[in-house]
N, C-alpha and C. Protein backbone atom coordinates (compact mmCIF):
# COMPACT_ATOMS: atom_id res chain seq x y z
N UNK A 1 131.53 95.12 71.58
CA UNK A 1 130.15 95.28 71.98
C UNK A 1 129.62 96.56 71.34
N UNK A 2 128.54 95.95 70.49
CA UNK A 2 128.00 97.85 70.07
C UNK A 2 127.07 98.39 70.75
N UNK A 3 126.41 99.45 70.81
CA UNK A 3 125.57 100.30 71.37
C UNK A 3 124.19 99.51 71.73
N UNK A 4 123.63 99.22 70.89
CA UNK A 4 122.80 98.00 71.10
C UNK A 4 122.82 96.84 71.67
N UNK A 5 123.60 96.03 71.69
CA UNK A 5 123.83 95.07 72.68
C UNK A 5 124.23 95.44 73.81
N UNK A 6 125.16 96.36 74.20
CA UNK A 6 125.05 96.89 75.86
C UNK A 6 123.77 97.31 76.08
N UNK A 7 123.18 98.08 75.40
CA UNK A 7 121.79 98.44 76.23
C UNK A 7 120.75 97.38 76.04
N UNK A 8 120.67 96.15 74.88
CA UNK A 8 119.32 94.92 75.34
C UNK A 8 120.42 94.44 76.96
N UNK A 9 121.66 94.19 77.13
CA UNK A 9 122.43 93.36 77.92
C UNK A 9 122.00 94.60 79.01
N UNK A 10 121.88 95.99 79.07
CA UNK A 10 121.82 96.87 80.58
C UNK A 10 120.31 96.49 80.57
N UNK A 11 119.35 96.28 79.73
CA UNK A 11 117.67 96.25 80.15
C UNK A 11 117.40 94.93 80.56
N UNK A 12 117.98 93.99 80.16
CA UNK A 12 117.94 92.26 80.58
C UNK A 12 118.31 92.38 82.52
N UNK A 13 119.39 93.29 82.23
CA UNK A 13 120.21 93.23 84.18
C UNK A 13 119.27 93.85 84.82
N UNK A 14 118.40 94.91 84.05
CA UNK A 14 117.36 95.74 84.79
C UNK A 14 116.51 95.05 84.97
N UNK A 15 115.79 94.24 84.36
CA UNK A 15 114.56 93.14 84.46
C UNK A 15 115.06 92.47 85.62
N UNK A 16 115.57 91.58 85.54
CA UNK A 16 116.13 90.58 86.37
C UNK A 16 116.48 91.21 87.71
N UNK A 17 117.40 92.16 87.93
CA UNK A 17 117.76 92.59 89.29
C UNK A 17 116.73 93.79 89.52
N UNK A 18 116.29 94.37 89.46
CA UNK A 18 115.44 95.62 89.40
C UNK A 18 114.75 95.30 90.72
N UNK A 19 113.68 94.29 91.17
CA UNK A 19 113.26 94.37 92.23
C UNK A 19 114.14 93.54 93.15
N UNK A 20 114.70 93.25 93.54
CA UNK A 20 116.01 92.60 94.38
C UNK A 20 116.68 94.26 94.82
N UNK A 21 116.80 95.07 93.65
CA UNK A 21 117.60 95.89 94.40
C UNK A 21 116.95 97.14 94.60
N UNK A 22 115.83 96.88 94.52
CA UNK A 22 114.34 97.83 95.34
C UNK A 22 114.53 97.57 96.82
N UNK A 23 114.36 96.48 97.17
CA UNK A 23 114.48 96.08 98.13
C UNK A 23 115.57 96.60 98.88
N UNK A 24 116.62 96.22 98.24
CA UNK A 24 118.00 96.76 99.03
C UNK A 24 117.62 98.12 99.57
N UNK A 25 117.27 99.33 98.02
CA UNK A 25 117.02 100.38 98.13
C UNK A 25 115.99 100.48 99.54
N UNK A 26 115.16 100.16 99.91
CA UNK A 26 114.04 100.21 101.11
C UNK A 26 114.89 99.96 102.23
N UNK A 27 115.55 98.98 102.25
CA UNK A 27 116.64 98.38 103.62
C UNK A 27 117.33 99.81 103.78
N UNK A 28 118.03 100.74 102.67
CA UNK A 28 118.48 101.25 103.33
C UNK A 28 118.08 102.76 103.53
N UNK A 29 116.85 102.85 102.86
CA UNK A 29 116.40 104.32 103.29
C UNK A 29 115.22 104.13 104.20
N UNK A 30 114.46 102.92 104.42
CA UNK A 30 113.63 102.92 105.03
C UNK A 30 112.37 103.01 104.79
N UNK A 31 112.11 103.59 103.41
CA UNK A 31 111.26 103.75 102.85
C UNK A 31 110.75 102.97 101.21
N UNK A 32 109.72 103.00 101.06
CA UNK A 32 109.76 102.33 99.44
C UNK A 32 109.75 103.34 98.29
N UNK A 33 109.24 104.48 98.49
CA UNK A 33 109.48 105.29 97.59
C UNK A 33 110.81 105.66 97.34
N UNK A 34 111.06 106.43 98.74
CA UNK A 34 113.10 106.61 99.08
C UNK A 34 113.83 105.35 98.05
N UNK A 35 113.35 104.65 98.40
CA UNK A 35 114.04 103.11 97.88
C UNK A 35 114.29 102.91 96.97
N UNK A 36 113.15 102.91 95.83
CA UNK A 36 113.21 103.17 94.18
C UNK A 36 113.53 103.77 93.99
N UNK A 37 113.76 105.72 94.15
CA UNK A 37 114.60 106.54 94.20
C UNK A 37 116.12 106.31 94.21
N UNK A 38 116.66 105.79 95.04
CA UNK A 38 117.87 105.65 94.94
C UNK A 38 118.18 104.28 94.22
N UNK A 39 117.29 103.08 94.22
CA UNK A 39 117.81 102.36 92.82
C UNK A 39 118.20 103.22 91.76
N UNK A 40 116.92 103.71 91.24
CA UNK A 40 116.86 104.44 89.95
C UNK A 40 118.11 105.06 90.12
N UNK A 41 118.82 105.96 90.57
CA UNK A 41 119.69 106.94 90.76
C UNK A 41 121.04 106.11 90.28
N UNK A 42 120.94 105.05 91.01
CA UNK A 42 122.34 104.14 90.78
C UNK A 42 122.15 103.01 89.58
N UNK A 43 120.93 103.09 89.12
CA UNK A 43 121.55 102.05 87.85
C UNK A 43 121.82 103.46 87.20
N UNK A 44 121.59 104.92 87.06
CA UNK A 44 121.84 105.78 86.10
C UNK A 44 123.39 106.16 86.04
N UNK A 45 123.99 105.62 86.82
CA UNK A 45 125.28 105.65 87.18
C UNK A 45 126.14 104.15 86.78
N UNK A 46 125.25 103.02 86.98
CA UNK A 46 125.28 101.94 86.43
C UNK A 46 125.28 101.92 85.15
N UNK A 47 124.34 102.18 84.69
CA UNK A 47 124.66 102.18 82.92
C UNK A 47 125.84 102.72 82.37
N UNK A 48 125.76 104.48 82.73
CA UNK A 48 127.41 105.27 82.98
C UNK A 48 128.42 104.00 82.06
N UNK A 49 128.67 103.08 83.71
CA UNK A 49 129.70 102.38 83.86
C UNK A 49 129.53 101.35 83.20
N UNK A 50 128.54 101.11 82.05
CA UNK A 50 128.25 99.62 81.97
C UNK A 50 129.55 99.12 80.71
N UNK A 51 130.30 99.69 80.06
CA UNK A 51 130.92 99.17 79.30
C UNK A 51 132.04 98.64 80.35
N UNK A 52 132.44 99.34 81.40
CA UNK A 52 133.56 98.96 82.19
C UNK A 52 133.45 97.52 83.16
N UNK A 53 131.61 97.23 83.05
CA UNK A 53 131.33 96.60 83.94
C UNK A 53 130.85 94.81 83.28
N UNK A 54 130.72 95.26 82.12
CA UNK A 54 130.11 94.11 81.38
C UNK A 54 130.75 93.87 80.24
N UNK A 55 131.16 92.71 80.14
CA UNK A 55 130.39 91.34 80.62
C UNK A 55 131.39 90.73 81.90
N UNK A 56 133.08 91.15 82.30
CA UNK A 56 133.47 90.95 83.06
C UNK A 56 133.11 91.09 84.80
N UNK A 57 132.80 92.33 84.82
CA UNK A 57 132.31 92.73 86.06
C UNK A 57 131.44 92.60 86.85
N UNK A 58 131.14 92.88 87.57
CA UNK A 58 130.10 92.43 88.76
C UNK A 58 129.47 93.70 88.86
N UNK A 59 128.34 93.97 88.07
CA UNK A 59 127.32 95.24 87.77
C UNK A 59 126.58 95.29 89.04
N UNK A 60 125.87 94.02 89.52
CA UNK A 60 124.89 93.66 90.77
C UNK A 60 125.93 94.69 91.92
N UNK A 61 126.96 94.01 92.16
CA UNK A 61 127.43 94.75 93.30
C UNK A 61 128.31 95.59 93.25
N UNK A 62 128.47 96.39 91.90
CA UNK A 62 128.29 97.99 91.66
C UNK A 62 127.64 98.86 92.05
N UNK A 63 126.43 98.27 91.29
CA UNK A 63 124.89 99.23 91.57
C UNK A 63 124.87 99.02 93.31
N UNK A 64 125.01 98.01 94.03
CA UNK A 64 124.38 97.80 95.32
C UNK A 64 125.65 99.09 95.92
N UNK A 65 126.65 98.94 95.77
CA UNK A 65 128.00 100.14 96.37
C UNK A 65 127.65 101.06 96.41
N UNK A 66 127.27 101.59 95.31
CA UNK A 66 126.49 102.78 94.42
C UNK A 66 125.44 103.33 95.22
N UNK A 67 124.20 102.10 95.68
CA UNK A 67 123.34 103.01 96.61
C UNK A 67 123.88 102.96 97.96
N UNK A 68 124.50 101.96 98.59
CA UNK A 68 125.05 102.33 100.10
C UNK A 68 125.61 103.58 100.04
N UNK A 69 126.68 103.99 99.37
CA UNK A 69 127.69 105.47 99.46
C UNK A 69 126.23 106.58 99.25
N UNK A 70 125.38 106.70 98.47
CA UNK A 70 124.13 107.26 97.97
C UNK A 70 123.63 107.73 99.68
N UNK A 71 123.22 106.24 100.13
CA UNK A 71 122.45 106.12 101.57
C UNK A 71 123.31 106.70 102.49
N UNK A 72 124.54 106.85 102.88
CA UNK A 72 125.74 106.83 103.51
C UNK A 72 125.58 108.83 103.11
N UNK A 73 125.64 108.88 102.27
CA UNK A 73 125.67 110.52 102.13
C UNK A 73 124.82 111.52 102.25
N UNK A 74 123.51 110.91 102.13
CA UNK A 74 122.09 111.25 102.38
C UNK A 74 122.20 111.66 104.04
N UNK A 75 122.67 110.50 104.76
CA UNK A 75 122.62 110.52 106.01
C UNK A 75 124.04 111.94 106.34
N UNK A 76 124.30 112.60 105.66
CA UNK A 76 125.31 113.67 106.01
C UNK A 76 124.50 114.87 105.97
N UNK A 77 123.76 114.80 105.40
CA UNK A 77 123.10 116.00 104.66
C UNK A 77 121.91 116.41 105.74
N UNK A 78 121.29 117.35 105.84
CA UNK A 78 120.26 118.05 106.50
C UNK A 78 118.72 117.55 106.45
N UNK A 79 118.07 116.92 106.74
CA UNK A 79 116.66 116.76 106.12
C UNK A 79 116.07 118.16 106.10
N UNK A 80 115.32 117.81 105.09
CA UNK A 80 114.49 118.95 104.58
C UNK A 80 112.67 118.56 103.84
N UNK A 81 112.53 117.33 104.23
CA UNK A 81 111.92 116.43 102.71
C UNK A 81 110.95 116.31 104.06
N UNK A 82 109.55 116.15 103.56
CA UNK A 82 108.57 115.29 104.47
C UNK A 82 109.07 113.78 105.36
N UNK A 83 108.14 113.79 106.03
CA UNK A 83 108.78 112.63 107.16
C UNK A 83 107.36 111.52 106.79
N UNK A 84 108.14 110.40 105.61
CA UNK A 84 106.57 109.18 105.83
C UNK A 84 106.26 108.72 107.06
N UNK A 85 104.83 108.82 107.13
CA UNK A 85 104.34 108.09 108.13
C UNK A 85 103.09 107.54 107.78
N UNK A 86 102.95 106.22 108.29
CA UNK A 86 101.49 105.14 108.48
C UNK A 86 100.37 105.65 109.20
N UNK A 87 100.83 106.08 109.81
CA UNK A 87 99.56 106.93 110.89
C UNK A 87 98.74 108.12 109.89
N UNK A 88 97.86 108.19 109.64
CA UNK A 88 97.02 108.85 108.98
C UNK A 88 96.61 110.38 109.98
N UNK A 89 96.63 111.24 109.31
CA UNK A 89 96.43 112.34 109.93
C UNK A 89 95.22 112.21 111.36
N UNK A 90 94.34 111.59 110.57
CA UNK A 90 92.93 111.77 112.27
C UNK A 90 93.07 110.56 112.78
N UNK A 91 94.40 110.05 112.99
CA UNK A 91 94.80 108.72 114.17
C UNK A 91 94.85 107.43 113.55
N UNK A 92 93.89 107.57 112.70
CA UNK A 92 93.42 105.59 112.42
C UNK A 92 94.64 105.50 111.28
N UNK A 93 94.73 103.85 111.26
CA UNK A 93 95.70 103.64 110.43
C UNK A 93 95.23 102.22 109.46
N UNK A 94 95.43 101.88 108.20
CA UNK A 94 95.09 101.49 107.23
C UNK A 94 94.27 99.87 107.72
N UNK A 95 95.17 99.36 108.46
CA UNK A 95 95.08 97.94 109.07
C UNK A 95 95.19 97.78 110.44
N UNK A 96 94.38 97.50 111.26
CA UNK A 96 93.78 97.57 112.64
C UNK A 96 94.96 96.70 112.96
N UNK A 97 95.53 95.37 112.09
CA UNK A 97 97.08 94.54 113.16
C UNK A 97 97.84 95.08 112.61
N UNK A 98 98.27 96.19 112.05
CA UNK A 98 99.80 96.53 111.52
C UNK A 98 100.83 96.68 112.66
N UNK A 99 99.76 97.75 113.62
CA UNK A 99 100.97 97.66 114.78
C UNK A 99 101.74 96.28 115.83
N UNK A 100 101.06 95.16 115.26
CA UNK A 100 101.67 93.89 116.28
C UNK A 100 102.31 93.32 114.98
N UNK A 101 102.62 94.05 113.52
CA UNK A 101 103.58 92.98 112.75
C UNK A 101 104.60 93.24 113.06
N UNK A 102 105.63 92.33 113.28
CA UNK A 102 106.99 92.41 113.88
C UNK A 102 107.91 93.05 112.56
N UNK A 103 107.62 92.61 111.73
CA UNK A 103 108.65 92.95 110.62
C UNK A 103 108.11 94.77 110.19
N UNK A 104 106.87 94.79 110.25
CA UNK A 104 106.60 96.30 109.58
C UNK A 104 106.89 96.85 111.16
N UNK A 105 107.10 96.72 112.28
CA UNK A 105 107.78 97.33 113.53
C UNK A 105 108.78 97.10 113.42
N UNK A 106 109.83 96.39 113.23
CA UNK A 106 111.61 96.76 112.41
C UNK A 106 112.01 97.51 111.91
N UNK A 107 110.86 97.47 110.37
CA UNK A 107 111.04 98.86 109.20
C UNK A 107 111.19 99.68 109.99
N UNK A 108 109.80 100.14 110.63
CA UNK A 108 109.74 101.63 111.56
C UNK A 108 110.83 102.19 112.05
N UNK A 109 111.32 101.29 112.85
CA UNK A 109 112.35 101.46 114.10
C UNK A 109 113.71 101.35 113.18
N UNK A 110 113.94 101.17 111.94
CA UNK A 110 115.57 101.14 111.47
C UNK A 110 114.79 102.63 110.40
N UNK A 111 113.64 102.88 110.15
CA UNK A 111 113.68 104.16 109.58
C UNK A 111 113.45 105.42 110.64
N UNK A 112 113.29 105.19 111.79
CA UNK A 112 113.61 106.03 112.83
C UNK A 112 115.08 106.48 112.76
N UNK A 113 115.79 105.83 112.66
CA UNK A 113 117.27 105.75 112.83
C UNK A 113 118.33 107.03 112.01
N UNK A 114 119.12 107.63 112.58
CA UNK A 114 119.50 108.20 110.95
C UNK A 114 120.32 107.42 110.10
N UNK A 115 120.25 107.93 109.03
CA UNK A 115 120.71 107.16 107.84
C UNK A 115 122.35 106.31 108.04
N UNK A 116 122.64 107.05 108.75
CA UNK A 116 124.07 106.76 108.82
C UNK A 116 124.21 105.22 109.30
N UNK A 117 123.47 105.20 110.75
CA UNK A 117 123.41 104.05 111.83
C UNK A 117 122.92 103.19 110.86
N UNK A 118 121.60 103.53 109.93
CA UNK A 118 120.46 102.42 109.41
C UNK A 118 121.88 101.72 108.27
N UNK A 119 122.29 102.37 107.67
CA UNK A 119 123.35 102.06 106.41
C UNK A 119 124.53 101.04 107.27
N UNK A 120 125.11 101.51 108.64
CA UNK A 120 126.46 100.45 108.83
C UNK A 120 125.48 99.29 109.80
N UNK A 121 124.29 99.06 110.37
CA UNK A 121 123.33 98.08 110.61
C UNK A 121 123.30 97.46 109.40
N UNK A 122 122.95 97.23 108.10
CA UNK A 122 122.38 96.71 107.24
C UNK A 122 123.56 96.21 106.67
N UNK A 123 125.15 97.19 106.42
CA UNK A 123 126.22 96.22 105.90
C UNK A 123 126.66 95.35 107.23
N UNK A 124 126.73 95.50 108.08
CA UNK A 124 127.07 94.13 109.24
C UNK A 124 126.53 93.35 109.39
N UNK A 125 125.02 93.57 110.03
CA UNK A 125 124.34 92.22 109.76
C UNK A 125 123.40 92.23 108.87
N UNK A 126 122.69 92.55 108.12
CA UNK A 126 122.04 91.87 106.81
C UNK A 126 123.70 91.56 105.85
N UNK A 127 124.11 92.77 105.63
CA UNK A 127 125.00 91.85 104.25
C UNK A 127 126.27 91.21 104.96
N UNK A 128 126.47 91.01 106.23
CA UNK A 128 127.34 90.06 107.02
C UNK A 128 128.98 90.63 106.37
N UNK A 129 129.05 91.83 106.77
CA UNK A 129 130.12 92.40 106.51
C UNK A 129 130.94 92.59 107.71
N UNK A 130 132.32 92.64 107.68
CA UNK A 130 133.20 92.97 109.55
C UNK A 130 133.23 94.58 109.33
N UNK A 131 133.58 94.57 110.52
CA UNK A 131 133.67 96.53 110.89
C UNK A 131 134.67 97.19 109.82
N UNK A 132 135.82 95.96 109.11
CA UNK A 132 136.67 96.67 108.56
C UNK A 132 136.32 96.45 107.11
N UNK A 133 135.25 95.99 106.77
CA UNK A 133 134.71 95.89 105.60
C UNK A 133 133.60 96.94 105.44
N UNK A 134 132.95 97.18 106.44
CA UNK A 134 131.96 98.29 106.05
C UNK A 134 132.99 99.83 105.96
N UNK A 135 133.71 99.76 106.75
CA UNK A 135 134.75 101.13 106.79
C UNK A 135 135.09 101.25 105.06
N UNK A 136 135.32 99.98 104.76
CA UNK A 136 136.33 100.19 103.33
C UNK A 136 135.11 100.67 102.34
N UNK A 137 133.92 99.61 102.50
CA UNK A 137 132.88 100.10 101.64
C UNK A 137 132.24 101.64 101.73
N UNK A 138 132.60 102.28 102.89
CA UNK A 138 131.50 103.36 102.93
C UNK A 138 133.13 104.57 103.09
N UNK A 139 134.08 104.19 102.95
CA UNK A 139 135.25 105.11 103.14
C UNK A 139 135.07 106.39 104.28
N UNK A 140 135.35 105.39 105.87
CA UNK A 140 135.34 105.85 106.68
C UNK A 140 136.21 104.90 107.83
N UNK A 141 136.23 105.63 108.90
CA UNK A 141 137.30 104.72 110.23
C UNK A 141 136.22 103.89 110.38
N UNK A 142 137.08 102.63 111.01
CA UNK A 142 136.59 101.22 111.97
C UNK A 142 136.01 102.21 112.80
N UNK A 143 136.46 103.15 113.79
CA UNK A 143 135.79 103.50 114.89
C UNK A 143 134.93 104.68 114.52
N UNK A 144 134.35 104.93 113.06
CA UNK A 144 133.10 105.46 112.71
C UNK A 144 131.85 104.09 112.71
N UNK A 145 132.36 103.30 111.85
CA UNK A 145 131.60 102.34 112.01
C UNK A 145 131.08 101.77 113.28
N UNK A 146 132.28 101.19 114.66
CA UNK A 146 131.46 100.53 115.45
C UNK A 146 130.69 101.90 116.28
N UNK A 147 131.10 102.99 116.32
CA UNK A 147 130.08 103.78 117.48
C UNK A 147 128.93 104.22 117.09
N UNK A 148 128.87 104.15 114.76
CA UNK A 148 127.43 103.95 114.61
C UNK A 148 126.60 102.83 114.56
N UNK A 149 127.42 101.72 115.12
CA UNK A 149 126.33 100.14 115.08
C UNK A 149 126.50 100.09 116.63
N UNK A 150 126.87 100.89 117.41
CA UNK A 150 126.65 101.24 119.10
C UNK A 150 125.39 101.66 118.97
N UNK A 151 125.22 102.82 118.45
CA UNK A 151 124.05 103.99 118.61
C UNK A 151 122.73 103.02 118.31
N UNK A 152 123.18 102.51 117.25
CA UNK A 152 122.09 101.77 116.35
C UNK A 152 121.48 100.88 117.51
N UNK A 153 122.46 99.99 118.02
CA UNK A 153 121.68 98.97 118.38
C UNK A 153 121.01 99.40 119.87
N UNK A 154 121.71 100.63 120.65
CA UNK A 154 121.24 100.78 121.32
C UNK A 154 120.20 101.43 121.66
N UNK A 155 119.56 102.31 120.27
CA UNK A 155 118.13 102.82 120.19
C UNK A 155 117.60 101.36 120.20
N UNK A 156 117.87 100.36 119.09
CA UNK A 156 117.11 99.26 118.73
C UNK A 156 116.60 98.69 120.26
N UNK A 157 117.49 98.70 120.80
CA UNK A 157 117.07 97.81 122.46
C UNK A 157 116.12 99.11 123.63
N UNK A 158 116.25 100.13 123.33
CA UNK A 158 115.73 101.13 124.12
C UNK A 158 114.73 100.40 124.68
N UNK A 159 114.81 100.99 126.53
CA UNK A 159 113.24 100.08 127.27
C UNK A 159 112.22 101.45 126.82
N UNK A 160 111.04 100.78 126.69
CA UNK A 160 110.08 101.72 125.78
C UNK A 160 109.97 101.62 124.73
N UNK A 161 110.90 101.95 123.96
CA UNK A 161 110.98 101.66 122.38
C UNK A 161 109.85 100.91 121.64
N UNK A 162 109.90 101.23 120.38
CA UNK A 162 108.93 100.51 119.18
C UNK A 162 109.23 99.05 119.50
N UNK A 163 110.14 98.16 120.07
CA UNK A 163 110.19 97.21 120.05
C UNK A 163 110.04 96.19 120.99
N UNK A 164 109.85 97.26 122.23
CA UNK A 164 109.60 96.60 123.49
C UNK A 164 109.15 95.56 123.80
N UNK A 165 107.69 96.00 123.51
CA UNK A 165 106.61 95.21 123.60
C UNK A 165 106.79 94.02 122.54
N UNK A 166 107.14 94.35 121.52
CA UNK A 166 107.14 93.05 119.91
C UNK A 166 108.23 92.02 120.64
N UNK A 167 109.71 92.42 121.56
CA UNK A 167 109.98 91.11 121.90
C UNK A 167 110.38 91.19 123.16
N UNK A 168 109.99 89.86 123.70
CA UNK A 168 109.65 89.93 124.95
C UNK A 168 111.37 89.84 125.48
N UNK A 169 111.71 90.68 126.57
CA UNK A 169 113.08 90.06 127.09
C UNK A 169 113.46 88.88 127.78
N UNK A 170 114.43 88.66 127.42
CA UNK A 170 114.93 86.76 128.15
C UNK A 170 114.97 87.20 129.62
N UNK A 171 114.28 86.17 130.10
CA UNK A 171 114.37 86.16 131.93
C UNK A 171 114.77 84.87 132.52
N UNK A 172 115.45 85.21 133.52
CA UNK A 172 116.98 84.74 133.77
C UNK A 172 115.55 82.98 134.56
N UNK A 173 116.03 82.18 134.35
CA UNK A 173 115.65 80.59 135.37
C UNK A 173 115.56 81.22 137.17
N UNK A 174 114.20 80.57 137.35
CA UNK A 174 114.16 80.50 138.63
C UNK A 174 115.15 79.54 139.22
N UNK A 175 116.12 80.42 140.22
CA UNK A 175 116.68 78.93 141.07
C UNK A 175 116.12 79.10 142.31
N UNK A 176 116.58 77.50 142.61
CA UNK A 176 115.84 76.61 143.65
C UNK A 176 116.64 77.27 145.20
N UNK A 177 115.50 77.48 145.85
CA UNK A 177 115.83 78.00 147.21
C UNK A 177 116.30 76.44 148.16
N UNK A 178 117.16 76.91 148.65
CA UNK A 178 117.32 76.04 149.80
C UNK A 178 116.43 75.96 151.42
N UNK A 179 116.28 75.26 151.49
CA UNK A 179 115.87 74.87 152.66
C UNK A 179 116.90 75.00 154.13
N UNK A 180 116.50 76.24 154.83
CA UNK A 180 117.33 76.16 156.06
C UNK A 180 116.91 75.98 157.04
């Protein structure tokens, strides 16, 4: 492979996967700017690797490793960076129903989260990984993993919470009184 054909073959993988793994990037920082940010970051690490990775390898879920450990380490570190928010400084906000969309109230509430919880949420259930698969991917204990998909889910359910109201809780069947 010469120099040229790995890089039309790394700009073809960039076309094609580029927004697929925007997305990812958003799932796991929460944000869309954050998001492209850390794509970008990991195909630059991706390319790096691209002779090792192509044409045998599995580049897609390189780059995707690449930003979880990224997201996973972020969440170690201190914030220091502005905090996005929808809410516009003098209250009003862009779209009068944003607050009853269920899905842009998810975002919110998994970018509330710290990074850590939002990162082992997203490999369990979005990428349907077991506790001992996210441990291996993010090189940490089973019992780092489940007490941050504890934390997680138990902000997620908080009474009050961003999500309260968006879903309603299951209530148990009226039973039938007897007659005495």
């Amino acid at each position: 492979m010469t120099g040229r054909d790995g890089q039309a073959e790394f700009a073809e993988f960039v076309r094609t996967r580029y927004p697929g793994l925007v997305r990812h990037g958003v799932r796991l920082t929460g944000d869309h700017g954050h998001g492209e940010d850390l794509t970008q970051e990991a195909l630059v690490k991706t390319y790096r690797a691209w002779r090792r990775l192509h044409p045998g390898g599995d580049a897609e879920a390189y780059t995707k490793k690449v930003m979880m450990r990224a997201a996973w380490r972020i969440g170690r570190q201190r914030w220091r960076r502005e905090i996005p928010t929808d809410v516009l400084p003098d209250g009003r906000t862009d779209d009068p129903y944003e607050p009853r969309d269920l899905a842009r109230l998810v975002l919110a509430t998994l970018r509330a989260l710290p990074a850590q919880q939002r990162v082992v949420l997203l490999l369990r259930f979005w990428g349907g990984l077991t506790e001992r698969e996210v441990s291996a991917v993010l090189g940490c204990h089973v019992g780092t993993v489940k007490s941050r998909a504890h934390r997680a889910i138990s902000a997620l359910r908080r009474p009050g919470g961003p999500l309260a109201d968006a879903i309603a809780p299951a209530t148990a069947p009226a039973r039938p009184t007897s007659p005495r």
